[in-house]
PDB file of N, CA and C in Angstrom:
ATOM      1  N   UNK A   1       0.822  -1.170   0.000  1.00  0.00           N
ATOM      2  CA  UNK A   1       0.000   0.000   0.000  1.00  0.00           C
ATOM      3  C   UNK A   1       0.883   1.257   0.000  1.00  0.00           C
ATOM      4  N   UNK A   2       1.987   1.263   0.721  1.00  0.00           N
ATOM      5  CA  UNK A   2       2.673   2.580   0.965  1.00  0.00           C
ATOM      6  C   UNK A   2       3.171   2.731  -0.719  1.00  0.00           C
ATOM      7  N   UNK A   3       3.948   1.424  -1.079  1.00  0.00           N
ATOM      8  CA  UNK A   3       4.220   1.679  -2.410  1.00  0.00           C
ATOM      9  C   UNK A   3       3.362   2.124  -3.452  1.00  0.00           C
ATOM     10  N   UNK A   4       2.012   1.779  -3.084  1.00  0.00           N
ATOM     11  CA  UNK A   4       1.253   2.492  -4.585  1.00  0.00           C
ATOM     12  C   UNK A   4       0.819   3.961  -3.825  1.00  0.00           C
ATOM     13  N   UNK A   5       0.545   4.391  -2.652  1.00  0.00           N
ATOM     14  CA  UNK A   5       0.532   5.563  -2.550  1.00  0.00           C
ATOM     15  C   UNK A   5       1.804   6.547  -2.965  1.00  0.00           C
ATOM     16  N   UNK A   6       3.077   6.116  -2.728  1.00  0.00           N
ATOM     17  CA  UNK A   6       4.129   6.792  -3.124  1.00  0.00           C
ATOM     18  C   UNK A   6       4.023   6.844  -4.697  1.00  0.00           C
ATOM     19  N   UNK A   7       3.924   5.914  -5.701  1.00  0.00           N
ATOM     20  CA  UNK A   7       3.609   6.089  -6.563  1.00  0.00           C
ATOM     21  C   UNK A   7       2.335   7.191  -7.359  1.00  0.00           C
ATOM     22  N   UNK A   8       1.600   6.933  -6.995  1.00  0.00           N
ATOM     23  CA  UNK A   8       0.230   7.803  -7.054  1.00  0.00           C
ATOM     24  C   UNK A   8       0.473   9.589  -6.690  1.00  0.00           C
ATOM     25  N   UNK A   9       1.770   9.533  -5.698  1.00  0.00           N
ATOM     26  CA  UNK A   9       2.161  10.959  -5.441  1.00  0.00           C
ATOM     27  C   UNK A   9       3.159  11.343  -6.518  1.00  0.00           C
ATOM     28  N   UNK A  10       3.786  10.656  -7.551  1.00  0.00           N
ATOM     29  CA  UNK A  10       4.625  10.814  -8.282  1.00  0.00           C
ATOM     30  C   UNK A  10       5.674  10.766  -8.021  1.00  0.00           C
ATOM     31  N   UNK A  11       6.235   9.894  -6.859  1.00  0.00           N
ATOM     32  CA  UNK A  11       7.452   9.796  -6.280  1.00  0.00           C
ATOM     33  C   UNK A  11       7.860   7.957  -6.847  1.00  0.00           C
ATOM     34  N   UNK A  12       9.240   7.597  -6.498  1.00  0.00           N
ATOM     35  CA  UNK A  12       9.565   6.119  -6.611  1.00  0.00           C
ATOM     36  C   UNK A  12       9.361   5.489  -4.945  1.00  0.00           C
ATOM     37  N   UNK A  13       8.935   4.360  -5.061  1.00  0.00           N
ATOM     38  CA  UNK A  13       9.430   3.748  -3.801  1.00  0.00           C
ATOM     39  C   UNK A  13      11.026   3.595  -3.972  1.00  0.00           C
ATOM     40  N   UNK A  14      11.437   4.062  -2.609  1.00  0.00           N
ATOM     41  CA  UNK A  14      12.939   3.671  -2.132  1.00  0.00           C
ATOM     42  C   UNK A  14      13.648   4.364  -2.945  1.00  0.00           C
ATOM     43  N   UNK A  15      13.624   5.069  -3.395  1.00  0.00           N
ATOM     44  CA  UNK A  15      14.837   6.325  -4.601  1.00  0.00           C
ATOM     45  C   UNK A  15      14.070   7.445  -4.044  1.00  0.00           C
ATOM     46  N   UNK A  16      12.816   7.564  -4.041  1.00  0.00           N
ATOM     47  CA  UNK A  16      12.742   9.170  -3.454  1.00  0.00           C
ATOM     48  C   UNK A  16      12.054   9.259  -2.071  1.00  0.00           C
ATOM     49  N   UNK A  17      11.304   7.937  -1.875  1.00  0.00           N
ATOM     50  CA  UNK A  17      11.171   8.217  -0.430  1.00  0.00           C
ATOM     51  C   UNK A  17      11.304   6.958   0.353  1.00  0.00           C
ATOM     52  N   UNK A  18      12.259   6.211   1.111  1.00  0.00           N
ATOM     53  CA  UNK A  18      12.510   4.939   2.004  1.00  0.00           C
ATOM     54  C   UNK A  18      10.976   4.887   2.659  1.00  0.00           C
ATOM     55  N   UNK A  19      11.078   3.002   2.765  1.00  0.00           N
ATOM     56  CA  UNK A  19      10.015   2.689   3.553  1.00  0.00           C
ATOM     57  C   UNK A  19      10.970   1.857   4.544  1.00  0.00           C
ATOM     58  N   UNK A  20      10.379   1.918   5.508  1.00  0.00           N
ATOM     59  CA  UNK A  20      11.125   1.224   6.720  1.00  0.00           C
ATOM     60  C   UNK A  20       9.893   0.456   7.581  1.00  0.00           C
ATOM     61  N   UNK A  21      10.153  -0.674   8.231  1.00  0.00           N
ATOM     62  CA  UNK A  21       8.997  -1.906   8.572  1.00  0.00           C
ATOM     63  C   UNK A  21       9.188  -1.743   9.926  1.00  0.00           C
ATOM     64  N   UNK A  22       8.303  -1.243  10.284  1.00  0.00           N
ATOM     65  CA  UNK A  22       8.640  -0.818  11.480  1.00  0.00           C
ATOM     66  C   UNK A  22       7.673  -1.939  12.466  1.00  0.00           C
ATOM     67  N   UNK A  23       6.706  -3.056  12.523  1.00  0.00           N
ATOM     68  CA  UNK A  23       6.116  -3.573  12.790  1.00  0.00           C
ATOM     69  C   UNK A  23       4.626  -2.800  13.995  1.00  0.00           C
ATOM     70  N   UNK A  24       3.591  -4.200  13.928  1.00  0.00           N
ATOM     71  CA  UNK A  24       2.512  -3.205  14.188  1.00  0.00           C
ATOM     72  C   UNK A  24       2.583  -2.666  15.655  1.00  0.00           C
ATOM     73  N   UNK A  25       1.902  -1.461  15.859  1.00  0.00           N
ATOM     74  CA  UNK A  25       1.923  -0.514  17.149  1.00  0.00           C
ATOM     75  C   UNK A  25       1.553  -1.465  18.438  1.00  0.00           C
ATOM     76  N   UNK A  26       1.434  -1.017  19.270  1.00  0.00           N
ATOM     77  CA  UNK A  26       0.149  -1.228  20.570  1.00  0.00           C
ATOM     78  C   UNK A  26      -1.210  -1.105  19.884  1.00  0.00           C
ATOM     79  N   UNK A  27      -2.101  -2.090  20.196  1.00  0.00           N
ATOM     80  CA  UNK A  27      -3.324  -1.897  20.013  1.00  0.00           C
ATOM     81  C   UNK A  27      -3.696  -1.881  18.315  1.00  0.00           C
ATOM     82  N   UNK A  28      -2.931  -2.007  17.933  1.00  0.00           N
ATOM     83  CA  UNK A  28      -2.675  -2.236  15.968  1.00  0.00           C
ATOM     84  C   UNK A  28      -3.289  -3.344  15.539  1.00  0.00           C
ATOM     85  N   UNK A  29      -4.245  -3.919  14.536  1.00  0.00           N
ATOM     86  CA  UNK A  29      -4.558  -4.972  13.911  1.00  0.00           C
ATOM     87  C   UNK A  29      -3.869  -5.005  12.792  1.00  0.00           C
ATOM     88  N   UNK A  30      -3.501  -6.729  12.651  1.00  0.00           N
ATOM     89  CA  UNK A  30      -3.084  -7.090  11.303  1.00  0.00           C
ATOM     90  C   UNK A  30      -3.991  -7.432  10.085  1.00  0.00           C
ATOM     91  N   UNK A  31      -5.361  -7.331  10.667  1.00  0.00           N
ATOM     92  CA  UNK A  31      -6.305  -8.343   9.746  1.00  0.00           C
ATOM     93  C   UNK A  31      -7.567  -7.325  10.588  1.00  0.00           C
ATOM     94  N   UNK A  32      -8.471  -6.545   9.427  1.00  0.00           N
ATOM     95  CA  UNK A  32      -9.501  -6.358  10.248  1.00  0.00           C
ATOM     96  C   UNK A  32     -10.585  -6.599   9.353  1.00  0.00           C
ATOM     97  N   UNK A  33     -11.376  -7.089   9.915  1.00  0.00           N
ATOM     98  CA  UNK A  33     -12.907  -7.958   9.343  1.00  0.00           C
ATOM     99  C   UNK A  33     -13.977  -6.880   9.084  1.00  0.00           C
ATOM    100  N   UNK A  34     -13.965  -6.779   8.031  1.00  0.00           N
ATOM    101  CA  UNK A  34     -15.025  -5.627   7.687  1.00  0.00           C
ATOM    102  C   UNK A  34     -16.486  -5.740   7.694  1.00  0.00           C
ATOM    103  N   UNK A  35     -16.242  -7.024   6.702  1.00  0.00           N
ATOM    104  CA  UNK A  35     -17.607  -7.506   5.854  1.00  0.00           C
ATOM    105  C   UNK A  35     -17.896  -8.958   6.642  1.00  0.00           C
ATOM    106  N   UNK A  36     -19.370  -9.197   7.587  1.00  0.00           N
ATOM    107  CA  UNK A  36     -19.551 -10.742   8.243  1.00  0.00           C
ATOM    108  C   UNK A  36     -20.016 -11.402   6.923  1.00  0.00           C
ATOM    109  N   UNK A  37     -20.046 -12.796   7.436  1.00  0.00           N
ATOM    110  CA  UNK A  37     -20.663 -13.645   6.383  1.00  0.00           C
ATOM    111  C   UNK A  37     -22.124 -13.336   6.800  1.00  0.00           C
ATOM    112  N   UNK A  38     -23.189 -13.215   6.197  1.00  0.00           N
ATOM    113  CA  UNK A  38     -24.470 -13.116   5.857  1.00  0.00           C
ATOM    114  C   UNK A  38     -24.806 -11.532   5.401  1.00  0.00           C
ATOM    115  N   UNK A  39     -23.916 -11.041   5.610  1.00  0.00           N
ATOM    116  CA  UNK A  39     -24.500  -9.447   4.776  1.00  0.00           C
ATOM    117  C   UNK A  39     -24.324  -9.671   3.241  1.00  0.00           C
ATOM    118  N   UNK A  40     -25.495  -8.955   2.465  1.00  0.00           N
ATOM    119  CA  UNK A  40     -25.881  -8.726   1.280  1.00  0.00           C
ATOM    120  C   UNK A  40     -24.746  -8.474   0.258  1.00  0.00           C
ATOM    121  N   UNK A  41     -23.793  -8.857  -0.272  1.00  0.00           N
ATOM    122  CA  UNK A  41     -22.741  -8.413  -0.783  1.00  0.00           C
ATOM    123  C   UNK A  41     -23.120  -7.756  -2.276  1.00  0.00           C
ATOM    124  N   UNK A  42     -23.175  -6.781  -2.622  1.00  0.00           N
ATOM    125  CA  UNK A  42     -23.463  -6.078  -4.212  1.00  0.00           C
ATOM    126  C   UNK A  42     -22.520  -5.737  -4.802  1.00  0.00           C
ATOM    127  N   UNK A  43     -22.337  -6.255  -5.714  1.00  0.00           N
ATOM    128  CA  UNK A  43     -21.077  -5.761  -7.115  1.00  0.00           C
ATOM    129  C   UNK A  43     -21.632  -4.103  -7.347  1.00  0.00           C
ATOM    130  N   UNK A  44     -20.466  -3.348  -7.878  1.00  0.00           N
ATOM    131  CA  UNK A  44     -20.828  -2.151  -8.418  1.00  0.00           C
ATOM    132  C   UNK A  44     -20.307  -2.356  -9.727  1.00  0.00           C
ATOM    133  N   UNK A  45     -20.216  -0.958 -10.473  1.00  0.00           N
ATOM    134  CA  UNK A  45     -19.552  -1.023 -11.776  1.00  0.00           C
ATOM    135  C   UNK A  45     -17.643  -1.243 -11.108  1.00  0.00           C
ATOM    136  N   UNK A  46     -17.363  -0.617 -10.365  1.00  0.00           N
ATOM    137  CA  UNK A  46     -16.077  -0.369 -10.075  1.00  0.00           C
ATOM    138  C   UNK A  46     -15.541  -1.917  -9.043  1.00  0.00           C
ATOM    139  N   UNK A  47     -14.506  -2.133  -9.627  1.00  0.00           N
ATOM    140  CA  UNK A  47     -13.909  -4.246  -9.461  1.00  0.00           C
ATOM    141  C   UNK A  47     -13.706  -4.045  -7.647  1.00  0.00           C
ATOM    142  N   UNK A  48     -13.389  -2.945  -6.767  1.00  0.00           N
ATOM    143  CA  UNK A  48     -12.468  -3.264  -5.716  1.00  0.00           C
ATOM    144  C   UNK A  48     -14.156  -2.394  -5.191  1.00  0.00           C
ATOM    145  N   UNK A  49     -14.579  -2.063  -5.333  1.00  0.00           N
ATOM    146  CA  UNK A  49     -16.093  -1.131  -4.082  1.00  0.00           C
ATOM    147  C   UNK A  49     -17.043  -2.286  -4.236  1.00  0.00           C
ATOM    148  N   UNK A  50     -17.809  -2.248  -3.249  1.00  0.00           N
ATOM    149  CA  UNK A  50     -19.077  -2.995  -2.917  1.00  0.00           C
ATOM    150  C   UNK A  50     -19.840  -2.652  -2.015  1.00  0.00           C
ATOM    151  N   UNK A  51     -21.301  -3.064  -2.213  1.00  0.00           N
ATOM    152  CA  UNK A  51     -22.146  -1.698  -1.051  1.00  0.00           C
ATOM    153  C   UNK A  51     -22.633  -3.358  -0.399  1.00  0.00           C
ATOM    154  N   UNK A  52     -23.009  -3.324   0.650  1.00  0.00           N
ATOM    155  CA  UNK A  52     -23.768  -4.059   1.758  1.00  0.00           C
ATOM    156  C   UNK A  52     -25.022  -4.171   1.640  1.00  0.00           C
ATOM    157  N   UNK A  53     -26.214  -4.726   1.595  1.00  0.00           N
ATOM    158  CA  UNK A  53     -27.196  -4.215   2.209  1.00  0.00           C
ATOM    159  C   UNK A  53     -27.638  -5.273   2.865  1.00  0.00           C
ATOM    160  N   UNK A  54     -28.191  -4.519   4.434  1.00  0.00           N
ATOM    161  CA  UNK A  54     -28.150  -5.593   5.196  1.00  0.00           C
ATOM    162  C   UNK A  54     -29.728  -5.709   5.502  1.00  0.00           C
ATOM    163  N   UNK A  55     -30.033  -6.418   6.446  1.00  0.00           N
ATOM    164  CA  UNK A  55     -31.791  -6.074   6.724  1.00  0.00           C
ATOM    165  C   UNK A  55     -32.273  -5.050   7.563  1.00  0.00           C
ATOM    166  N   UNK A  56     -33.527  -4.649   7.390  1.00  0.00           N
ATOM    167  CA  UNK A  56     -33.857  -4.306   8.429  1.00  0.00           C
ATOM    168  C   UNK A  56     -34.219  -4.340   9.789  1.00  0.00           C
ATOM    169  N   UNK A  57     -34.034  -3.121  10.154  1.00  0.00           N
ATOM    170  CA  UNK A  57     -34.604  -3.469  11.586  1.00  0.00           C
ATOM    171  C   UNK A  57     -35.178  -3.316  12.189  1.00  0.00           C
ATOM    172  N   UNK A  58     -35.814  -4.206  13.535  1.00  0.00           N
ATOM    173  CA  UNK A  58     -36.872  -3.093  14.336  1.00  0.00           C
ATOM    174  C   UNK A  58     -36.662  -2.720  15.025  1.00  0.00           C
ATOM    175  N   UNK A  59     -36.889  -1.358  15.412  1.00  0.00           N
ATOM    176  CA  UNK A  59     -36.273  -0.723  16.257  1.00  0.00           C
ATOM    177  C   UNK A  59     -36.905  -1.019  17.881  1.00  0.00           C
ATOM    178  N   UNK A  60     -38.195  -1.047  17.372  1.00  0.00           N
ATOM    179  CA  UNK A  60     -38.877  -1.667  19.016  1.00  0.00           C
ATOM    180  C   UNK A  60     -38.159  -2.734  19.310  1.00  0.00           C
ATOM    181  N   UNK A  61     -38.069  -3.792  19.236  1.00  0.00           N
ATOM    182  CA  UNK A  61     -36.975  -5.144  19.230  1.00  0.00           C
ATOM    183  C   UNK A  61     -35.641  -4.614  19.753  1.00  0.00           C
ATOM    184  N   UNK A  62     -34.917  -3.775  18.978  1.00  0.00           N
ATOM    185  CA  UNK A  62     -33.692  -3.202  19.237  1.00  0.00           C
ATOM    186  C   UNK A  62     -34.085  -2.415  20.458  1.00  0.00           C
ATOM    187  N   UNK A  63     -34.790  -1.936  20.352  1.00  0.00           N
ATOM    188  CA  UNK A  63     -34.559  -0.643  22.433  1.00  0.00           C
ATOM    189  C   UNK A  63     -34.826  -1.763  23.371  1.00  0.00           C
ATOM    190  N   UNK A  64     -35.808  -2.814  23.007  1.00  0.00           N
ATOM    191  CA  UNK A  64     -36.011  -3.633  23.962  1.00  0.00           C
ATOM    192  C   UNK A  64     -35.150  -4.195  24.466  1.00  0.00           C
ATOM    193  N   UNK A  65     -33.891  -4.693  23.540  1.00  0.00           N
ATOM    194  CA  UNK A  65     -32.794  -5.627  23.345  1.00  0.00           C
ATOM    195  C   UNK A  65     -31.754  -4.783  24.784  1.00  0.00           C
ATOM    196  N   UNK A  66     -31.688  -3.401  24.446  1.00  0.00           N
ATOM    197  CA  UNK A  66     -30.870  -2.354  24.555  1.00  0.00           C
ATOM    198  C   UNK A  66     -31.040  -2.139  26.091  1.00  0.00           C
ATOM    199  N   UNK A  67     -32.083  -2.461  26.217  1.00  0.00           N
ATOM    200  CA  UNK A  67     -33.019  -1.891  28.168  1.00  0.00           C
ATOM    201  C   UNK A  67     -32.623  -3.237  28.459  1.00  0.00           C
ATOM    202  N   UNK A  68     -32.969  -4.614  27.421  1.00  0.00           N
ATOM    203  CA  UNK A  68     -32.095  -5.418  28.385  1.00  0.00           C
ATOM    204  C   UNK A  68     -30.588  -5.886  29.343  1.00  0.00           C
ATOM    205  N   UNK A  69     -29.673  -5.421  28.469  1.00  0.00           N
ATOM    206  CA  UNK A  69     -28.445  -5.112  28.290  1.00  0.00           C
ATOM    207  C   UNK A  69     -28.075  -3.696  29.708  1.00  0.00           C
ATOM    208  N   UNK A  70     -29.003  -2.782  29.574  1.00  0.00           N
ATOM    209  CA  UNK A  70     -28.865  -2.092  30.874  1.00  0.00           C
ATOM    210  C   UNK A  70     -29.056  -2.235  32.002  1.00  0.00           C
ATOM    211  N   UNK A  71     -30.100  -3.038  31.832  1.00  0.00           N
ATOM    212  CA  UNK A  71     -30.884  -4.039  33.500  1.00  0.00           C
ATOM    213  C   UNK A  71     -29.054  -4.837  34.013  1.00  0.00           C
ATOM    214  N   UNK A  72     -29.170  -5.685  32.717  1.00  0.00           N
ATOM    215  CA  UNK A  72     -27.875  -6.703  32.761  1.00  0.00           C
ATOM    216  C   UNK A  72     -26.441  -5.742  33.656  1.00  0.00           C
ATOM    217  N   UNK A  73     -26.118  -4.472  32.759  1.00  0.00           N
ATOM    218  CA  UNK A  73     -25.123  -3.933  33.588  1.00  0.00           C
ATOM    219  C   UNK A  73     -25.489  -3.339  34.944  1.00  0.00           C
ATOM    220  N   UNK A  74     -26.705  -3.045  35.236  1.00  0.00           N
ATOM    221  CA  UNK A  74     -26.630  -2.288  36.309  1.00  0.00           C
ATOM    222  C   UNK A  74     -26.332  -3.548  37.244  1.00  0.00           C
ATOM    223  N   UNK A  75     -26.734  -4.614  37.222  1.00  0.00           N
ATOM    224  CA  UNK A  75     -26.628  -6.048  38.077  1.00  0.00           C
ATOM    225  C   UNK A  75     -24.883  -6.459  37.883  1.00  0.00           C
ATOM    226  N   UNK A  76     -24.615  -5.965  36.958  1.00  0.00           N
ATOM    227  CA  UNK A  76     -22.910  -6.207  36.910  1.00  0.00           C
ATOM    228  C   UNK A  76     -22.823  -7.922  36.692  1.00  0.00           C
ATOM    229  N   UNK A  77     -23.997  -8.349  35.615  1.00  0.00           N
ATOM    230  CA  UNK A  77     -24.045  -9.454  35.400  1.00  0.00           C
ATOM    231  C   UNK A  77     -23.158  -9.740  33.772  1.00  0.00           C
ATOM    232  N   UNK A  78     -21.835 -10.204  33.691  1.00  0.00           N
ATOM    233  CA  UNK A  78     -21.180  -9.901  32.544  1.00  0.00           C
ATOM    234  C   UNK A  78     -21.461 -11.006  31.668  1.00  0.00           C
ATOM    235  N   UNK A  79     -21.971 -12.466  32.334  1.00  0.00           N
ATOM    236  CA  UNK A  79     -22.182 -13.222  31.630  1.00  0.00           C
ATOM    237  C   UNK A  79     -23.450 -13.366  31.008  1.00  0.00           C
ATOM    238  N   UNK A  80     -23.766 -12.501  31.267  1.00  0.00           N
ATOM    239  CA  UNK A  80     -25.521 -12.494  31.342  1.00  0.00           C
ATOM    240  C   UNK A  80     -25.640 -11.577  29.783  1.00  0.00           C
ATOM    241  N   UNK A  81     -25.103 -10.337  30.027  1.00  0.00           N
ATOM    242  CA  UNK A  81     -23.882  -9.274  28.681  1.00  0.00           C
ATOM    243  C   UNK A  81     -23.693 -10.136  27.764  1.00  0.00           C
ATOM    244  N   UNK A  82     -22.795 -11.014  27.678  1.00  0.00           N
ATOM    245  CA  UNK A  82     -22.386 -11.653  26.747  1.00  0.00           C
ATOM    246  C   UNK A  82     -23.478 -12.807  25.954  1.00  0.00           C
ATOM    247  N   UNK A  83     -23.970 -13.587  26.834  1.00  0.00           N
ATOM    248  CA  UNK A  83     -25.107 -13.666  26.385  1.00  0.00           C
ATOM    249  C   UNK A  83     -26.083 -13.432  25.676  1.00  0.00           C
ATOM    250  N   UNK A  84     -26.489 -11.835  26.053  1.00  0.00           N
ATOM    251  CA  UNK A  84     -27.377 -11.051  25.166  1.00  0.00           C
ATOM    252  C   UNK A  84     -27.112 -10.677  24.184  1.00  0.00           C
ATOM    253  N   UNK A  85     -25.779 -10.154  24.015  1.00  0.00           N
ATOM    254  CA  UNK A  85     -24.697  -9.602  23.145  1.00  0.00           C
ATOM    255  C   UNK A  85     -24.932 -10.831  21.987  1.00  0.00           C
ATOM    256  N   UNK A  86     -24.462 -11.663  22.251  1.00  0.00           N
ATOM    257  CA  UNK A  86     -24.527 -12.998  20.976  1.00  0.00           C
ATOM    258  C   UNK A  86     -26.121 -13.164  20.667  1.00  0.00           C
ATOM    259  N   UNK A  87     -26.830 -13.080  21.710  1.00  0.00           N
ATOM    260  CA  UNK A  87     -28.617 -12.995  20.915  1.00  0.00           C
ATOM    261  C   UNK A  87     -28.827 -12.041  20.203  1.00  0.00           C
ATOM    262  N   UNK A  88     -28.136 -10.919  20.294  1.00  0.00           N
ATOM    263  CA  UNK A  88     -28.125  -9.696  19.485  1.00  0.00           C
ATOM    264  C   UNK A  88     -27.676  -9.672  17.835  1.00  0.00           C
ATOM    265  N   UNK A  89     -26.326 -10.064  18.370  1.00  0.00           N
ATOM    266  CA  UNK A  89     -25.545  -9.917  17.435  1.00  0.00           C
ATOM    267  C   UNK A  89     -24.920 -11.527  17.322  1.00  0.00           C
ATOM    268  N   UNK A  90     -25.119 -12.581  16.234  1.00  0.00           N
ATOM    269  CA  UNK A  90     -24.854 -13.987  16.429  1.00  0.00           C
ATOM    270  C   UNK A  90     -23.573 -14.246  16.225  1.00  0.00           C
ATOM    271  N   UNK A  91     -23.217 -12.985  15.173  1.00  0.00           N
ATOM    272  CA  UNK A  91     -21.521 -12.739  15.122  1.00  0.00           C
ATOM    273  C   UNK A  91     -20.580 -13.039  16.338  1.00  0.00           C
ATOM    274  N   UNK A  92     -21.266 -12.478  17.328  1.00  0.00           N
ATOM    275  CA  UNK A  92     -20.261 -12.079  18.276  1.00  0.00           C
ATOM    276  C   UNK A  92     -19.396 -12.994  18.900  1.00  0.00           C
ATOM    277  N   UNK A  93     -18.169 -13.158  18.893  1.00  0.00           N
ATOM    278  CA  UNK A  93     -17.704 -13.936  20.063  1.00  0.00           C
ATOM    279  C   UNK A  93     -16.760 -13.407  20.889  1.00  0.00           C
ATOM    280  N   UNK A  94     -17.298 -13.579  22.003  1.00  0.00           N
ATOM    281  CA  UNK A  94     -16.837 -12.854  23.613  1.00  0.00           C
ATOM    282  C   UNK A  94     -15.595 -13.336  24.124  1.00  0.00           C
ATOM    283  N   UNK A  95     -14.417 -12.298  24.155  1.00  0.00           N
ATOM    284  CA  UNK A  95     -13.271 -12.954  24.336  1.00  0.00           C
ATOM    285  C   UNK A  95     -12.949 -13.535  25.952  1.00  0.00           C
ATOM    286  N   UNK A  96     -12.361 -14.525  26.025  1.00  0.00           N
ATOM    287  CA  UNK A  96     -12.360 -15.530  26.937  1.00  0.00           C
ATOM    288  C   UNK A  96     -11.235 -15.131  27.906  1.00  0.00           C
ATOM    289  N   UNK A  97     -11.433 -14.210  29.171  1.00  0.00           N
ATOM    290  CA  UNK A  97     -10.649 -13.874  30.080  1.00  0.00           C
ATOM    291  C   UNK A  97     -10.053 -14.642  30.919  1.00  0.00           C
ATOM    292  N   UNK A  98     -10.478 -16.307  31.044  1.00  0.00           N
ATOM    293  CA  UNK A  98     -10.141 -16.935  31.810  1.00  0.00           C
ATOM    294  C   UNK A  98      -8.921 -17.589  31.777  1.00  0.00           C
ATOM    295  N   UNK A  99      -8.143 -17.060  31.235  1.00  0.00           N
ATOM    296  CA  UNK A  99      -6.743 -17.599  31.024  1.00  0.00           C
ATOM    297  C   UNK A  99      -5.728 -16.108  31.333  1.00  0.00           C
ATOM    298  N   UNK A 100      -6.250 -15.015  31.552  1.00  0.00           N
ATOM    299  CA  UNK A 100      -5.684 -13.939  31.165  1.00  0.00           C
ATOM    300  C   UNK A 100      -4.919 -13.789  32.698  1.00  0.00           C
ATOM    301  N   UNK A 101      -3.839 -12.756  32.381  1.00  0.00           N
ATOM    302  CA  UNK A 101      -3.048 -12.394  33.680  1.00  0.00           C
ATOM    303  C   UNK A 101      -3.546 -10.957  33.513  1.00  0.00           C
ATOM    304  N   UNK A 102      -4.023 -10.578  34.905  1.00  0.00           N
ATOM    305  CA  UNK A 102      -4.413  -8.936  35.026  1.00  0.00           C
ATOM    306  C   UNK A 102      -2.807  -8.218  35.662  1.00  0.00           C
ATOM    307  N   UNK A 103      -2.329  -7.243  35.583  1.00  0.00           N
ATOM    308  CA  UNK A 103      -1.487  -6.603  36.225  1.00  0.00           C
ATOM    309  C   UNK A 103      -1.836  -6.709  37.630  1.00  0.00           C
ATOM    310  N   UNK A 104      -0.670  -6.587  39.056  1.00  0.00           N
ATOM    311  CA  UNK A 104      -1.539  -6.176  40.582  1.00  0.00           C
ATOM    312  C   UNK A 104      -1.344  -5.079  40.551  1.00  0.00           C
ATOM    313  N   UNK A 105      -1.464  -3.979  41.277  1.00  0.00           N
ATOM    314  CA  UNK A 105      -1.823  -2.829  41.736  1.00  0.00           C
ATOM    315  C   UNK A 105      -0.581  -2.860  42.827  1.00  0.00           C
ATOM    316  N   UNK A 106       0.511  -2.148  43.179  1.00  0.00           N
ATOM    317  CA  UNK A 106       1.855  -2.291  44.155  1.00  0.00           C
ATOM    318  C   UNK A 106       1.047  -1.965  45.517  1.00  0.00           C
TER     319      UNK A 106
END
């Protein structure tokens, strides 16, 4: 990518401006998932764009969903969250803390 932007500016890669690999940041993705499997995928005229269309929604359903999810936090029920979260959204999968090391506090 850097190379066809340098190009596109009318410059060479590496003769007029070095690229250096600097690897990814804090908090940096290598891979980010744009498009889930079941959304509407539409060709345009143009080979690399594509529009989505996904379904609708209801919104009564959705606030309902939404007041549930608030009940859930005010109870500080996280599994209960995650839960809903995946009834919501079937995509979702809730990353698994139970292996994780938290920092202590000195």
């Amino acid at each position: 990518m850097a190379r066809d932007l340098i190009r596109r500016s009318g410059f060479k890669p590496d003769v007029d401006i070095e690229i250096k690999f600097t690897g990814l940041r804090p908090g940096e993705k290598l891979h980010e998932e744009l498009i889930t499997e079941g959304e509407g995928i539409v060709r345009t005229p143009y080979d690399k764009i594509f529009v989505l269309k996904g379904d609708a929604c209801d919104l009564n359903w959705l606030h309902g969903k939404i007041e549930e999810l608030v009940k859930l936090a005010h109870e500080q029920d996280a599994p209960g969250i995650k839960s809903k979260l995946k009834e919501i959204i079937p995509e979702y999968q809730p990353f698994d803390m139970t292996n994780c090391v938290l920092p202590q506090n000195p």
